[in-house]
C-alpha atoms as a PDB file:
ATOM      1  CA  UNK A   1      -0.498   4.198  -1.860  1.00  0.00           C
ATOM      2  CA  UNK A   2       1.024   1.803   0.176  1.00  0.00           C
ATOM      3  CA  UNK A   3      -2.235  -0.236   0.973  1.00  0.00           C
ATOM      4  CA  UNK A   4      -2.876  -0.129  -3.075  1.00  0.00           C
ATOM      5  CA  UNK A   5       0.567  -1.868  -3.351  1.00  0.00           C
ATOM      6  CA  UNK A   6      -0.282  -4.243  -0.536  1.00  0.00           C
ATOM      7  CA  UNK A   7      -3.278  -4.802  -2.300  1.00  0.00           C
ATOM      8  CA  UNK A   8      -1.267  -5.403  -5.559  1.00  0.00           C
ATOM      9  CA  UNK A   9       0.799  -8.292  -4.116  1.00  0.00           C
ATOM     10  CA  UNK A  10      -2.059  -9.901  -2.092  1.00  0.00           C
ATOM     11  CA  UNK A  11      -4.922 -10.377  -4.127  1.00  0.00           C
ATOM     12  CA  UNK A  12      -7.222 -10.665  -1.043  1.00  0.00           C
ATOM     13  CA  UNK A  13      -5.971  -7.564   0.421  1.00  0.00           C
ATOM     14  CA  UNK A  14      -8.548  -5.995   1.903  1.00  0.00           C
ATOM     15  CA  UNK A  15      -9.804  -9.526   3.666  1.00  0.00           C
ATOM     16  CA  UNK A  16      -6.292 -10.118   4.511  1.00  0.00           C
ATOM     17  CA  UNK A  17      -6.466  -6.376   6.185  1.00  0.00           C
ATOM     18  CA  UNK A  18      -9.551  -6.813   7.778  1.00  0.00           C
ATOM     19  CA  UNK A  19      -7.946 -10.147   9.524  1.00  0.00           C
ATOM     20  CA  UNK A  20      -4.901  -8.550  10.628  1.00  0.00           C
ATOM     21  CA  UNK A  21      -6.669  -5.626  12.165  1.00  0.00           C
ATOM     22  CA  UNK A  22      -8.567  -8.403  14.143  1.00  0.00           C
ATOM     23  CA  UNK A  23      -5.407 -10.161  14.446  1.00  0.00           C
ATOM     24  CA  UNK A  24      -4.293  -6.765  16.428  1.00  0.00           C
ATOM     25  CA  UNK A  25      -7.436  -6.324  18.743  1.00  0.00           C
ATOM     26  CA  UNK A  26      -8.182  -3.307  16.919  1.00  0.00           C
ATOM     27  CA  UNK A  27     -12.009  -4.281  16.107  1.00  0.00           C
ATOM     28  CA  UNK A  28     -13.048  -0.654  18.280  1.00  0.00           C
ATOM     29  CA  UNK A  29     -11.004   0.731  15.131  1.00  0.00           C
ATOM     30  CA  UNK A  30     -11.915  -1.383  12.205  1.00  0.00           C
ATOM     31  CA  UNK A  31     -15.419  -2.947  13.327  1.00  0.00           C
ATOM     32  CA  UNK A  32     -15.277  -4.053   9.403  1.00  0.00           C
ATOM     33  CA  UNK A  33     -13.982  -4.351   6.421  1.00  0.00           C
ATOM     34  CA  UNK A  34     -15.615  -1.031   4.978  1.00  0.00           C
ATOM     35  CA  UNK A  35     -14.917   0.954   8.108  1.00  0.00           C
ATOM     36  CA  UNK A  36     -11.054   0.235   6.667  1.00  0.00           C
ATOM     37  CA  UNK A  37     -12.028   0.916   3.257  1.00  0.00           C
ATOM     38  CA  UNK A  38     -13.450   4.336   4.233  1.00  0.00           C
ATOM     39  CA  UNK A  39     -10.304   5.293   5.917  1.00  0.00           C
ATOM     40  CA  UNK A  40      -8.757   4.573   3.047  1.00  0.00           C
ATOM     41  CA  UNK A  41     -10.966   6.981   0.616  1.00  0.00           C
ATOM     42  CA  UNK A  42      -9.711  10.059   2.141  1.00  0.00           C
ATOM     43  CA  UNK A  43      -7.126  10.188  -0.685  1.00  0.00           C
ATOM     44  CA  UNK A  44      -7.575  12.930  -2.427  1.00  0.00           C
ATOM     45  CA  UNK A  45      -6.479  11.284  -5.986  1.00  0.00           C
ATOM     46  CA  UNK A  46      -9.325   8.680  -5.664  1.00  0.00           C
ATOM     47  CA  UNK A  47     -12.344   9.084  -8.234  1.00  0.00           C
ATOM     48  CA  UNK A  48     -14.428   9.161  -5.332  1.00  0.00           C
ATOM     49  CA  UNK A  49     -13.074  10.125  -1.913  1.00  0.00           C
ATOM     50  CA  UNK A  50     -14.571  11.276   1.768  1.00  0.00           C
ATOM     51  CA  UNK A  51     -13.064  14.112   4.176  1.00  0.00           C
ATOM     52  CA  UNK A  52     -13.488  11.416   7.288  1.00  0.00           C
ATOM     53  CA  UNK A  53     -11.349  12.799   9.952  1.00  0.00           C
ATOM     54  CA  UNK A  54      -8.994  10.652  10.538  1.00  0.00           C
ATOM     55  CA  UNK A  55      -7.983  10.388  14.655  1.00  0.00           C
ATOM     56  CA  UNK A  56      -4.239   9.583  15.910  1.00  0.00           C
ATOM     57  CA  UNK A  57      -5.283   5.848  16.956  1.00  0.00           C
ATOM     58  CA  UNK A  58      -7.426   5.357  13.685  1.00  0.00           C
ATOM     59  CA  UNK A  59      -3.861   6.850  11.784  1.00  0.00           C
ATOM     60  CA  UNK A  60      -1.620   4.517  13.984  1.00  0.00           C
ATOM     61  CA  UNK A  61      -4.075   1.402  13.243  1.00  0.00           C
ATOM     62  CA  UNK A  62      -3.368   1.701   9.598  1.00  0.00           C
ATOM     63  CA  UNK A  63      -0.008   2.262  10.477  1.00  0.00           C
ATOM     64  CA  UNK A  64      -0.044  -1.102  12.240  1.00  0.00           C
ATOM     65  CA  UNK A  65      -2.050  -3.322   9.474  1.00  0.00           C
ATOM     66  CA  UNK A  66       0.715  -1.829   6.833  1.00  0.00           C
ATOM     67  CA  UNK A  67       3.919  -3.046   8.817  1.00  0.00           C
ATOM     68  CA  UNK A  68       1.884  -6.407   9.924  1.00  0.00           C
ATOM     69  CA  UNK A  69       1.028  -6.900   6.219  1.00  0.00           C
ATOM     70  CA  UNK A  70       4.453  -5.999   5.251  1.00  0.00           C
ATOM     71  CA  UNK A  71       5.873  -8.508   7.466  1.00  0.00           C
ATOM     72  CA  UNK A  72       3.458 -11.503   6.435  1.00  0.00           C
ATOM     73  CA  UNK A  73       3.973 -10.192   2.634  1.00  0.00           C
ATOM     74  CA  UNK A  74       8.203  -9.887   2.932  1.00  0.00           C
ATOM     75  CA  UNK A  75       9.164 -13.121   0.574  1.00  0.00           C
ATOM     76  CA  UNK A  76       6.682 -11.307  -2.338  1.00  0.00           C
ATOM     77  CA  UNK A  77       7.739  -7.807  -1.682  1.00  0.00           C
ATOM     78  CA  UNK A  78      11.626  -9.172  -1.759  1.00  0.00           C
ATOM     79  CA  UNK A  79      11.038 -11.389  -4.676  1.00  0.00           C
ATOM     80  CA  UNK A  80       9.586  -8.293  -6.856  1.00  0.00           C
ATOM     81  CA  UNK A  81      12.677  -5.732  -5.863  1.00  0.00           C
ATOM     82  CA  UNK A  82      14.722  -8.430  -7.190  1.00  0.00           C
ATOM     83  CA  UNK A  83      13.200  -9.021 -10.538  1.00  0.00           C
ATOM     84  CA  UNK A  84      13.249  -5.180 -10.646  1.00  0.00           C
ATOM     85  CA  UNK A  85      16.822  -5.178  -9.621  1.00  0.00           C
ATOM     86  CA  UNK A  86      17.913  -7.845 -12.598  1.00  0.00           C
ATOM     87  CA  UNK A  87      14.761  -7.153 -14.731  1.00  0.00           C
ATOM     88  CA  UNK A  88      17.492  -7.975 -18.010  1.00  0.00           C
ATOM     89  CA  UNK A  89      17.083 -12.027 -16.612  1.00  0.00           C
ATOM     90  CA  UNK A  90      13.563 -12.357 -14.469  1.00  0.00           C
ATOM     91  CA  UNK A  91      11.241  -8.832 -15.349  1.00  0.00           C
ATOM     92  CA  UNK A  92       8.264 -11.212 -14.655  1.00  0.00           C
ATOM     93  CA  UNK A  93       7.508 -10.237 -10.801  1.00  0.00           C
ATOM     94  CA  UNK A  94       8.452  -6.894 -11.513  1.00  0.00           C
ATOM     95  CA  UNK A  95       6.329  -6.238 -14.507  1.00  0.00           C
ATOM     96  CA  UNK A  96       3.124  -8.369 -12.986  1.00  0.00           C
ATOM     97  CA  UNK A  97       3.527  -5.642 -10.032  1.00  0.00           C
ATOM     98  CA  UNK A  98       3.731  -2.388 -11.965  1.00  0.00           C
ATOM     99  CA  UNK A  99       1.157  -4.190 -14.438  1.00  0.00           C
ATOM    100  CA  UNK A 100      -1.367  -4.627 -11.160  1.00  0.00           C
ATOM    101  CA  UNK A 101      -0.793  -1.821  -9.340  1.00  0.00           C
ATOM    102  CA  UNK A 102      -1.656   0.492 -12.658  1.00  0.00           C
ATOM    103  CA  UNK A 103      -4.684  -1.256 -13.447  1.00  0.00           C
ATOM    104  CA  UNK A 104      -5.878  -0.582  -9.308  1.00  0.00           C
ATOM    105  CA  UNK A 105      -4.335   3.132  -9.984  1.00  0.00           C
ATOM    106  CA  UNK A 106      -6.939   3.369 -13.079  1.00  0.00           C
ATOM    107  CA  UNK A 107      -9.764   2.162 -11.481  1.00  0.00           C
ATOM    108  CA  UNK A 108     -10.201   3.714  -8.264  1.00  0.00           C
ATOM    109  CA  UNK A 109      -8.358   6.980  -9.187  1.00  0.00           C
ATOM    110  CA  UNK A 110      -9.400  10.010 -10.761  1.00  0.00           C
ATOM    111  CA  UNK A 111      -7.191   9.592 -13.796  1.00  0.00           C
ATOM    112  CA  UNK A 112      -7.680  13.239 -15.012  1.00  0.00           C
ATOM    113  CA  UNK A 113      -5.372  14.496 -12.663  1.00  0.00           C
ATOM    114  CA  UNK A 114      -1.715  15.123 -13.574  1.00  0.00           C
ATOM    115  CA  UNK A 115      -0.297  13.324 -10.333  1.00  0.00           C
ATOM    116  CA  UNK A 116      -2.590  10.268 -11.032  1.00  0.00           C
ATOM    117  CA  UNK A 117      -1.249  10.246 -14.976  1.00  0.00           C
ATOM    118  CA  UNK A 118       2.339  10.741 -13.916  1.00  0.00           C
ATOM    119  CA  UNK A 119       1.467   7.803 -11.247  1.00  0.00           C
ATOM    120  CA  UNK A 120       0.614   5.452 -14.614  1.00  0.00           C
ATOM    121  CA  UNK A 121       3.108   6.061 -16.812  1.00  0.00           C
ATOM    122  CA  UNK A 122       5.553   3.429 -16.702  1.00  0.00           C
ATOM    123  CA  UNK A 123       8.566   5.679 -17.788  1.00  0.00           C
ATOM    124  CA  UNK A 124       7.573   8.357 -14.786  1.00  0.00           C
ATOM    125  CA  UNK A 125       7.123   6.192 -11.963  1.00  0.00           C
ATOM    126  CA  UNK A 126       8.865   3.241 -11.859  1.00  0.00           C
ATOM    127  CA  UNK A 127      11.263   4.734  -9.196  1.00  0.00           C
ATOM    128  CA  UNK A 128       8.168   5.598  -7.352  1.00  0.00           C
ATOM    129  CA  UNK A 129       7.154   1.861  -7.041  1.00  0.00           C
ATOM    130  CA  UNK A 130      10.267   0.928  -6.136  1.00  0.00           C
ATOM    131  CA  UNK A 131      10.247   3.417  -3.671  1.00  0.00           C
ATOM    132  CA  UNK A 132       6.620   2.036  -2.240  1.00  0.00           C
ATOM    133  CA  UNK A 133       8.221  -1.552  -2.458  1.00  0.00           C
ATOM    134  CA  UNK A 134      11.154   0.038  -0.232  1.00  0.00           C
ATOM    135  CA  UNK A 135       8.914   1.102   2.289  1.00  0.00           C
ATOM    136  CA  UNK A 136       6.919  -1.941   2.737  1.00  0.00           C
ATOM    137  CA  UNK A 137       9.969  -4.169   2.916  1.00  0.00           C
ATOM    138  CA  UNK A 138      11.766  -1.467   5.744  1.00  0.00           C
ATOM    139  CA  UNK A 139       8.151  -1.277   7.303  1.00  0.00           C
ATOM    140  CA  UNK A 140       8.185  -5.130   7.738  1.00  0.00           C
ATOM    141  CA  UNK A 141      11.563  -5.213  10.261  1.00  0.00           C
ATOM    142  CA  UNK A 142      10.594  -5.623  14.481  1.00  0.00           C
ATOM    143  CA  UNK A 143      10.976  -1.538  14.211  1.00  0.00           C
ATOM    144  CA  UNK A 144       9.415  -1.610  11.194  1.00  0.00           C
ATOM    145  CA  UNK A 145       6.147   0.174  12.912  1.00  0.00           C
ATOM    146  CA  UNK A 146       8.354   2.603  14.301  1.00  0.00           C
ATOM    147  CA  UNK A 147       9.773   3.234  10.725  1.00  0.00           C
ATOM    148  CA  UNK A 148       6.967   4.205   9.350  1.00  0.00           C
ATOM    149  CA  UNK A 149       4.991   6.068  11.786  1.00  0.00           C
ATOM    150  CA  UNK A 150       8.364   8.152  11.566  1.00  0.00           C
ATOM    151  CA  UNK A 151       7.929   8.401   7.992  1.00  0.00           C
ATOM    152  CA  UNK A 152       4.334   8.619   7.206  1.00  0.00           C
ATOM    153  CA  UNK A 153       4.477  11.999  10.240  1.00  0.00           C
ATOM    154  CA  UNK A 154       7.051  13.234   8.918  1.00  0.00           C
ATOM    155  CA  UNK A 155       5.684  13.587   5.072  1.00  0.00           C
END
């Protein structure tokens, strides 16, 4: 979920993914940009999603693209919890977000299932986003790595 809301803000996501795993000398990883995107079908809520096994340095090289993405996409994370956070005066950001990040739910998730449909109702999970936002913005810090290896273990 959090590379779907990295993809939300940058609309060349996965390209901009692909570059910061080179950017990180972790090509033996991520020879490509599908080698990332199959890591990334393992969710189980996607429409159409592998079992790859995912090993500790393949798990820790996502883990490193999300905080190095987080960090070069700070400003447009910030900017968003802020129109969230005074939505009344500037909801723009904020609903361009939650307006992107459904439409990326819908397509590549299998929206028959009640997690998914709780995930795109705007009522249920606005918390939630703000939550992802949270994340990403506390994953971007110089221990921002750290952060969220501790959190993504430790789900």
């Amino acid at each position: 979920m959090l590379l779907l809301a990295i993809e939300t803000i940058d609309l060349n996501g996965s390209e901009s993914m692909f570059a910061i795993s080179n950017k990180l000398n972790l090509q033996h990883l991520f020879p490509s940009k599908v080698s990332i995107w199959k890591f990334r079908t393992n969710n189980p809520m996607r429409k159409s999603h592998n079992s790859n096994i995912i090993n500790n340095d393949q798990f820790d090289g996502l883990i490193r693209i999300t905080s190095e993405m987080s960090k070069y996409l700070y400003p447009y994370i910030r900017a968003i919890l802020l129109s969230r956070d005074n939505y009344k005066n500037k909801p723009e950001l904020w609903d361009d977000f939650q307006s992107r990040y459904i439409e990326l739910i819908e397509e590549r998730f299998n929206t028959e299932s009640i997690i998914v449909k709780n995930l795109i109702n705007h009522e249920y999970s606005q918390k939630f986003y703000k939550k992802i936002l949270l994340t990403l913005s506390l994953a971007s810090s110089e221990e921002g790595y750290n952060r969220l290896k501790f959190v993504m273990a430790n789900l």
